[in-house]
N, C-alpha and C. Protein backbone atom coordinates (compact mmCIF):
# COMPACT_ATOMS: atom_id res chain seq x y z
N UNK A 1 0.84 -1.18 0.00
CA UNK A 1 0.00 0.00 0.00
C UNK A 1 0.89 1.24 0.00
N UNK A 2 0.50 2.26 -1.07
CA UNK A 2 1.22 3.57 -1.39
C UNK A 2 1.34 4.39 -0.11
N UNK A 3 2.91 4.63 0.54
CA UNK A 3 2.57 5.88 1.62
C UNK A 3 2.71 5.38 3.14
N UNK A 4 2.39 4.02 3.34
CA UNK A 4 2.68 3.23 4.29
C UNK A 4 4.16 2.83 4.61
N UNK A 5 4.07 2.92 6.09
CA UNK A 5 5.50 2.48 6.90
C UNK A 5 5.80 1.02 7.06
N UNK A 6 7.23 1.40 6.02
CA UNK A 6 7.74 -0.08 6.78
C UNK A 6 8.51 -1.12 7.65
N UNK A 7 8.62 -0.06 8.49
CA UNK A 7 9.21 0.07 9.59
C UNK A 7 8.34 0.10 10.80
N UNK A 8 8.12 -0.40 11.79
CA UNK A 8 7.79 -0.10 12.98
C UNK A 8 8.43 1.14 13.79
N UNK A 9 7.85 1.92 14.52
CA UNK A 9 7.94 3.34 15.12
C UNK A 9 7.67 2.90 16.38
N UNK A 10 8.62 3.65 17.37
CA UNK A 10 8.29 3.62 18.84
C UNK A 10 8.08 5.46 19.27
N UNK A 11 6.87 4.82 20.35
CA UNK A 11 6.68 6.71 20.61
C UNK A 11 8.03 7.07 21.48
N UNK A 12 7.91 7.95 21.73
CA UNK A 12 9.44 8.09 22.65
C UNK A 12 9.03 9.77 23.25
N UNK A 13 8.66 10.94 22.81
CA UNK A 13 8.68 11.79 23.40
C UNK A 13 9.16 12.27 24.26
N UNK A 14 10.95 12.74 23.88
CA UNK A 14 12.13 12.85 24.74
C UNK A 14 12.94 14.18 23.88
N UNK A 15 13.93 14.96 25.18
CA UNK A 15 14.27 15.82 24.57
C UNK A 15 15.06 15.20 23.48
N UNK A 16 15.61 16.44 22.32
CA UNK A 16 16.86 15.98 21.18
C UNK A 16 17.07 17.37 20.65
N UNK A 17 18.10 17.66 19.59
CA UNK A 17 18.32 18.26 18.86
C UNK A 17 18.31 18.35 17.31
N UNK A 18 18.19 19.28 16.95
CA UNK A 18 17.93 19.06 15.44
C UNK A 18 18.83 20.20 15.08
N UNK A 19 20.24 19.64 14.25
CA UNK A 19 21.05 20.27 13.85
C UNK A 19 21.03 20.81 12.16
N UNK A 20 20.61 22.29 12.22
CA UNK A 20 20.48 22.72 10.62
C UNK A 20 21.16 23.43 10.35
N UNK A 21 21.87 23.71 9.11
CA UNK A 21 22.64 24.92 8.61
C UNK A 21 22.29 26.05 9.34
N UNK A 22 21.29 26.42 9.44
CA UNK A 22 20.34 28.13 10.03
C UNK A 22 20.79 27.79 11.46
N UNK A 23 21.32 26.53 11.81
CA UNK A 23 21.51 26.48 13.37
C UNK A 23 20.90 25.11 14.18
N UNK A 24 20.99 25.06 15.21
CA UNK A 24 20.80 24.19 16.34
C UNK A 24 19.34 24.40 16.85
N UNK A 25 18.05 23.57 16.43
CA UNK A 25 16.75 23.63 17.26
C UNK A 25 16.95 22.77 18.41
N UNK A 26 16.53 22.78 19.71
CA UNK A 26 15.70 22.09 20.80
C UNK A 26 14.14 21.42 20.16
N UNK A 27 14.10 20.29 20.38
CA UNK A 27 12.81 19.76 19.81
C UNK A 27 12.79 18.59 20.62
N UNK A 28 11.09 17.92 20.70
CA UNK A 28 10.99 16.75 21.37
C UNK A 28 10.85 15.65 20.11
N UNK A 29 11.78 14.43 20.29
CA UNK A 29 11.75 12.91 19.34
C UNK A 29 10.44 12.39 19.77
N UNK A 30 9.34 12.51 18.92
CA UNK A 30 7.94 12.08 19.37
C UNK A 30 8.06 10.56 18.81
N UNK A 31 8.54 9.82 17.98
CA UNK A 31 8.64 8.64 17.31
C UNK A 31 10.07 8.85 16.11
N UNK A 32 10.31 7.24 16.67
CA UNK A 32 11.51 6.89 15.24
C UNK A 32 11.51 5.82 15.21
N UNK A 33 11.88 5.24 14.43
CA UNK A 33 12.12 3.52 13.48
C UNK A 33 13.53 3.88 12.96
N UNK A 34 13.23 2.68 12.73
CA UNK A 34 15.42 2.76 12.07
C UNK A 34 15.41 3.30 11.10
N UNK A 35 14.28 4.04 9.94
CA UNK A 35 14.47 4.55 8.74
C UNK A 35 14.24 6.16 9.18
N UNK A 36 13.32 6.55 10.01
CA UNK A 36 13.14 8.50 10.29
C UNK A 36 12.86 8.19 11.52
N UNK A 37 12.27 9.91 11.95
CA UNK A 37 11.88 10.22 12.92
C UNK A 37 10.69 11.53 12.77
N UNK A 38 9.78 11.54 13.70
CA UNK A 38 9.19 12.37 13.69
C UNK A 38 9.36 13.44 14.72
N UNK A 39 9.18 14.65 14.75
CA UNK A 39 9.69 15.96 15.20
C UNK A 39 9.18 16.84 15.46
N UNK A 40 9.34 17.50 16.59
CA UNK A 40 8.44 18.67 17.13
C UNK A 40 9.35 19.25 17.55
N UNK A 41 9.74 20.56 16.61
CA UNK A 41 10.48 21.52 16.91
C UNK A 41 9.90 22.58 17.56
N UNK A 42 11.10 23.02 18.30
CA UNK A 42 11.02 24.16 19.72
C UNK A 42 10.28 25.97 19.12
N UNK A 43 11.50 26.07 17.42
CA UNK A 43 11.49 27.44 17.41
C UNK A 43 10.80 27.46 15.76
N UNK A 44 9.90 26.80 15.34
CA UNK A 44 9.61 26.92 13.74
C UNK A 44 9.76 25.54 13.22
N UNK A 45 9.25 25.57 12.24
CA UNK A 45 8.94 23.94 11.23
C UNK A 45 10.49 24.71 10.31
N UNK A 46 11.60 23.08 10.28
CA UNK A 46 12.10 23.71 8.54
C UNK A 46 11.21 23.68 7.50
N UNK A 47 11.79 23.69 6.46
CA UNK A 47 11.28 23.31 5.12
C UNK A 47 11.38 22.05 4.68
N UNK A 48 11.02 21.43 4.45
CA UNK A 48 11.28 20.27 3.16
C UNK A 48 11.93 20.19 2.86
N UNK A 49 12.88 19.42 2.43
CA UNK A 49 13.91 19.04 1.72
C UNK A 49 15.30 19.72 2.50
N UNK A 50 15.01 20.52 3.92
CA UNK A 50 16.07 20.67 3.86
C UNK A 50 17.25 19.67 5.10
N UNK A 51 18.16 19.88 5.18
CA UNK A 51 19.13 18.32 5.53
C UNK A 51 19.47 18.77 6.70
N UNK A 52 19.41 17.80 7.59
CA UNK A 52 20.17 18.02 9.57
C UNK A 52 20.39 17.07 9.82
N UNK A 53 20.97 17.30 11.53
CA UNK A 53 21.09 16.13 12.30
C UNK A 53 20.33 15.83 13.17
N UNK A 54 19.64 14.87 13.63
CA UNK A 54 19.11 14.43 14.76
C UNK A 54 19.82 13.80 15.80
N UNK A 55 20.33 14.65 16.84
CA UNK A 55 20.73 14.12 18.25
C UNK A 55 20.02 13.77 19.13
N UNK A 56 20.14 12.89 20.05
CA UNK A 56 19.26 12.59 20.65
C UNK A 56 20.38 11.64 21.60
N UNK A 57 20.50 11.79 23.38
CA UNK A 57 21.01 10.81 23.80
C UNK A 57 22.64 10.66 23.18
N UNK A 58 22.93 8.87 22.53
CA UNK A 58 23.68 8.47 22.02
C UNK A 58 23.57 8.23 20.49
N UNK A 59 22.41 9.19 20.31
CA UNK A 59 22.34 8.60 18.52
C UNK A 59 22.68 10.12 17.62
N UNK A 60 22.78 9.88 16.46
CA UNK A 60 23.33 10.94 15.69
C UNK A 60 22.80 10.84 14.15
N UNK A 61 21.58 10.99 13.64
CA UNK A 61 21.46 10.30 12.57
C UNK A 61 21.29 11.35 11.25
N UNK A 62 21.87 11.33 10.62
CA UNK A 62 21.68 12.18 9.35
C UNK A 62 20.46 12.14 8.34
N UNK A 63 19.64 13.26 8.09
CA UNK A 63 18.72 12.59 7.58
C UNK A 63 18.19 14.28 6.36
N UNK A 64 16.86 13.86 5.86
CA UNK A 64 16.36 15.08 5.35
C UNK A 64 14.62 15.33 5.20
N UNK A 65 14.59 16.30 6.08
CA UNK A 65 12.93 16.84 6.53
C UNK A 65 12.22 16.51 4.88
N UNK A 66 11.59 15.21 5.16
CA UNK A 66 10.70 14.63 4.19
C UNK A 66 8.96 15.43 4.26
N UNK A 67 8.31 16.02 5.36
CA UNK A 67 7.60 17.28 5.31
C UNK A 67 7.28 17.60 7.10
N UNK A 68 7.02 18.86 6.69
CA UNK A 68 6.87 19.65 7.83
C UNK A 68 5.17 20.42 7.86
N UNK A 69 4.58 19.97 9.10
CA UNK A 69 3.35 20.65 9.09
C UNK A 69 2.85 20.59 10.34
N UNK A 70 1.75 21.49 11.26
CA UNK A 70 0.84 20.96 11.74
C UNK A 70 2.08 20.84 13.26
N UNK A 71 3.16 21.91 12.97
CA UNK A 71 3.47 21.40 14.27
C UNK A 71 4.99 20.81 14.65
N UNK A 72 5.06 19.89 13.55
CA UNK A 72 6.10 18.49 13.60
C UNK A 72 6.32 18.18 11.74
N UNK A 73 7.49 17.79 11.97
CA UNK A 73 8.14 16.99 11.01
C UNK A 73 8.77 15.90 11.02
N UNK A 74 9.03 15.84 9.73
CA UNK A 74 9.67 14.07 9.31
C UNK A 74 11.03 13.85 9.03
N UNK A 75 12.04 13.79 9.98
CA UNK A 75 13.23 13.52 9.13
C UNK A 75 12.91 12.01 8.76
N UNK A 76 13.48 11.70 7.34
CA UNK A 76 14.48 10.46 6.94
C UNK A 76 15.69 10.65 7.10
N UNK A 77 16.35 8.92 7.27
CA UNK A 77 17.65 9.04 7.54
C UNK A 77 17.99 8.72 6.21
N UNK A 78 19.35 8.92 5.96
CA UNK A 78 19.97 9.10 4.77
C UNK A 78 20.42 7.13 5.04
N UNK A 79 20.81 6.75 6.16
CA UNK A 79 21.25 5.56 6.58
C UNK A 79 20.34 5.01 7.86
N UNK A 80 20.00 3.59 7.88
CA UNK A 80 19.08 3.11 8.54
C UNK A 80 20.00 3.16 10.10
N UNK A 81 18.74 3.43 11.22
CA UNK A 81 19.78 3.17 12.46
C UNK A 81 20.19 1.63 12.31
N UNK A 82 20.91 1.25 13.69
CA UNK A 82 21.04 -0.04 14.31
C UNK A 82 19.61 0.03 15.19
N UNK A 83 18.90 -1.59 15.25
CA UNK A 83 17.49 -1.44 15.86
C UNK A 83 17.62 -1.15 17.58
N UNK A 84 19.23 -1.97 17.72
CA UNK A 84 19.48 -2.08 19.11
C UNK A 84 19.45 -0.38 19.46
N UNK A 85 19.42 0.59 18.76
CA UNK A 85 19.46 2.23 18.83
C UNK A 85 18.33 2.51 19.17
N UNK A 86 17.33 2.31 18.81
CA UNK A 86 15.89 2.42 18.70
C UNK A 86 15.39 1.89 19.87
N UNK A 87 16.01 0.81 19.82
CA UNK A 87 15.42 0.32 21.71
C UNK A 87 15.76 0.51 22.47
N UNK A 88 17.04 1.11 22.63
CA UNK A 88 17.85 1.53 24.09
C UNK A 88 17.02 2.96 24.20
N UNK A 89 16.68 3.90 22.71
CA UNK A 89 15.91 4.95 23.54
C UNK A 89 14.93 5.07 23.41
N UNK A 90 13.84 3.86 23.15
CA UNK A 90 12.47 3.46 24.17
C UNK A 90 12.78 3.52 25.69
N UNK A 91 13.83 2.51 26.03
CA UNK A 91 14.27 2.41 27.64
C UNK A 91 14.46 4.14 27.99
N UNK A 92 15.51 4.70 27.68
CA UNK A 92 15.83 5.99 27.80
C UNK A 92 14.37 6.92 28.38
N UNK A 93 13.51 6.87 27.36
CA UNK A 93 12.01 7.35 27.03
C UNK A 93 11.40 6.85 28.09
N UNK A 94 11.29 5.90 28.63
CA UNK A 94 10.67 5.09 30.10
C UNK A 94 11.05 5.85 31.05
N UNK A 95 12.31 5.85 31.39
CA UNK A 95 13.24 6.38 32.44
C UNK A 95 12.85 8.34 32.57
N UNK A 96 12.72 8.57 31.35
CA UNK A 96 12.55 9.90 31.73
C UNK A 96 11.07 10.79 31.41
N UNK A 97 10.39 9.35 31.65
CA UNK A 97 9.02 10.01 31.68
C UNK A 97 8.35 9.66 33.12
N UNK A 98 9.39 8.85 33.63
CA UNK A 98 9.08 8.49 35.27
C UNK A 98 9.72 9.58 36.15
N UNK A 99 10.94 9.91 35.75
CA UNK A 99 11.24 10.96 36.52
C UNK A 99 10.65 12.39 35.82
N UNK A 100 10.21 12.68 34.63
CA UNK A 100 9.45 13.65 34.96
C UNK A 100 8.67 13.73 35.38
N UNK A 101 7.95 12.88 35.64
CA UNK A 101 6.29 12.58 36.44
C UNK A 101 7.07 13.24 38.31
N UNK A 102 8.05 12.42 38.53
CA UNK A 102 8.51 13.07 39.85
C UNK A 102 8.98 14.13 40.25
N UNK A 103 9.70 14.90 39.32
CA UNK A 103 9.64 16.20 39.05
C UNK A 103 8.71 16.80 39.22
N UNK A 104 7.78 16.79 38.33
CA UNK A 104 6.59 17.77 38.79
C UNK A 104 6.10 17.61 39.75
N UNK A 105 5.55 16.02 40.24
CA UNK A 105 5.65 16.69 41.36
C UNK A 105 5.92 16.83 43.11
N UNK A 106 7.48 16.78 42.43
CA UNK A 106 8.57 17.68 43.57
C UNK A 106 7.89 18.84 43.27
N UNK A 107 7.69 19.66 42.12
CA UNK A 107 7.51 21.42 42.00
C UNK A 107 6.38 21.48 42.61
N UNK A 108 4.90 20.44 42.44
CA UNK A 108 4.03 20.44 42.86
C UNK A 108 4.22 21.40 44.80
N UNK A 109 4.57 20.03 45.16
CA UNK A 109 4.53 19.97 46.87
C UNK A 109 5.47 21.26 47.02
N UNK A 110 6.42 21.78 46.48
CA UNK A 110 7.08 23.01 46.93
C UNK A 110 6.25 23.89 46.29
N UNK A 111 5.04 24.17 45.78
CA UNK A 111 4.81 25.17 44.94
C UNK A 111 3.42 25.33 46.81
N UNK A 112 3.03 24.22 47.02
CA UNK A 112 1.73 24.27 47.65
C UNK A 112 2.68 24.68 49.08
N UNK A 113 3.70 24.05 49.43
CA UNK A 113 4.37 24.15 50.51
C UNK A 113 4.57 25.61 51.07
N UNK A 114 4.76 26.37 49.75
CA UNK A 114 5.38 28.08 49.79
C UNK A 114 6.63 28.07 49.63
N UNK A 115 7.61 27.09 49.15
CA UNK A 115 8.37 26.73 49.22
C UNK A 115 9.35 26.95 47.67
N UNK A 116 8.27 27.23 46.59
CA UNK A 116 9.05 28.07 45.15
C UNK A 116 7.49 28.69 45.12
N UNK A 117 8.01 29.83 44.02
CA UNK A 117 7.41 30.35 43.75
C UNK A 117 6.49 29.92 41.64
N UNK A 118 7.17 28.88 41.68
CA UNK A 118 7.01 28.62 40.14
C UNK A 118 6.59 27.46 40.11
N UNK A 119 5.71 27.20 39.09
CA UNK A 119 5.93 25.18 39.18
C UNK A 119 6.47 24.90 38.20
């Protein structure tokens, strides 16, 4: 079927970077498979077609914003990850969605405590 993945995708929603000519975005890795990733950049959508890096953790993958809309984009990688890459940052993605859950709320109980002023 035309348009369909053939790859399996894990959600992951973890910080990363997205390295472009125009510069260095902050963005969250919402999903990747060993062929792309999908992307929610911090400061603006690129364009299409144009080429970065995706950091993330221990991975580094070269790829090129296949489209951008609505928010989020698509890198492809130019080269498939290793799968064992993909699963270590599912684990990664576990780990730091438990401690953000405790994070907040630590800010929580100091926010009610009087104890910060911010949450």
């Amino acid at each position: 079927m035309p348009g369909r993945r053939a790859d399996a995708r894990v959600r992951l929603h973890i910080p990363a970077r997205l390295v472009l000519l125009s510069g260095t975005q902050h963005c969250f890795l919402e999903d990747l498979s060993v062929t792309g990733a999908a992307i929610i950049p911090q400061d603006g959508l690129p364009e299409a077609g144009t080429s970065g890096i995706l950091m993330c953790e221990h991975v580094e993958a070269f790829g090129i914003i296949r489209w951008a809309r609505h928010g989020r984009c698509g890198l492809m990688f130019d080269e498939k990850l290793p799968l064992a890459q993909v699963v270590s940052l599912r684990h990664i993605a576990d780990s730091f969605e438990t401690n953000e859950r405790e994070r907040n709320m630590e800010r929580a109980r100091a926010w009610v405590q009087g104890r910060s002023k911010t949450l």
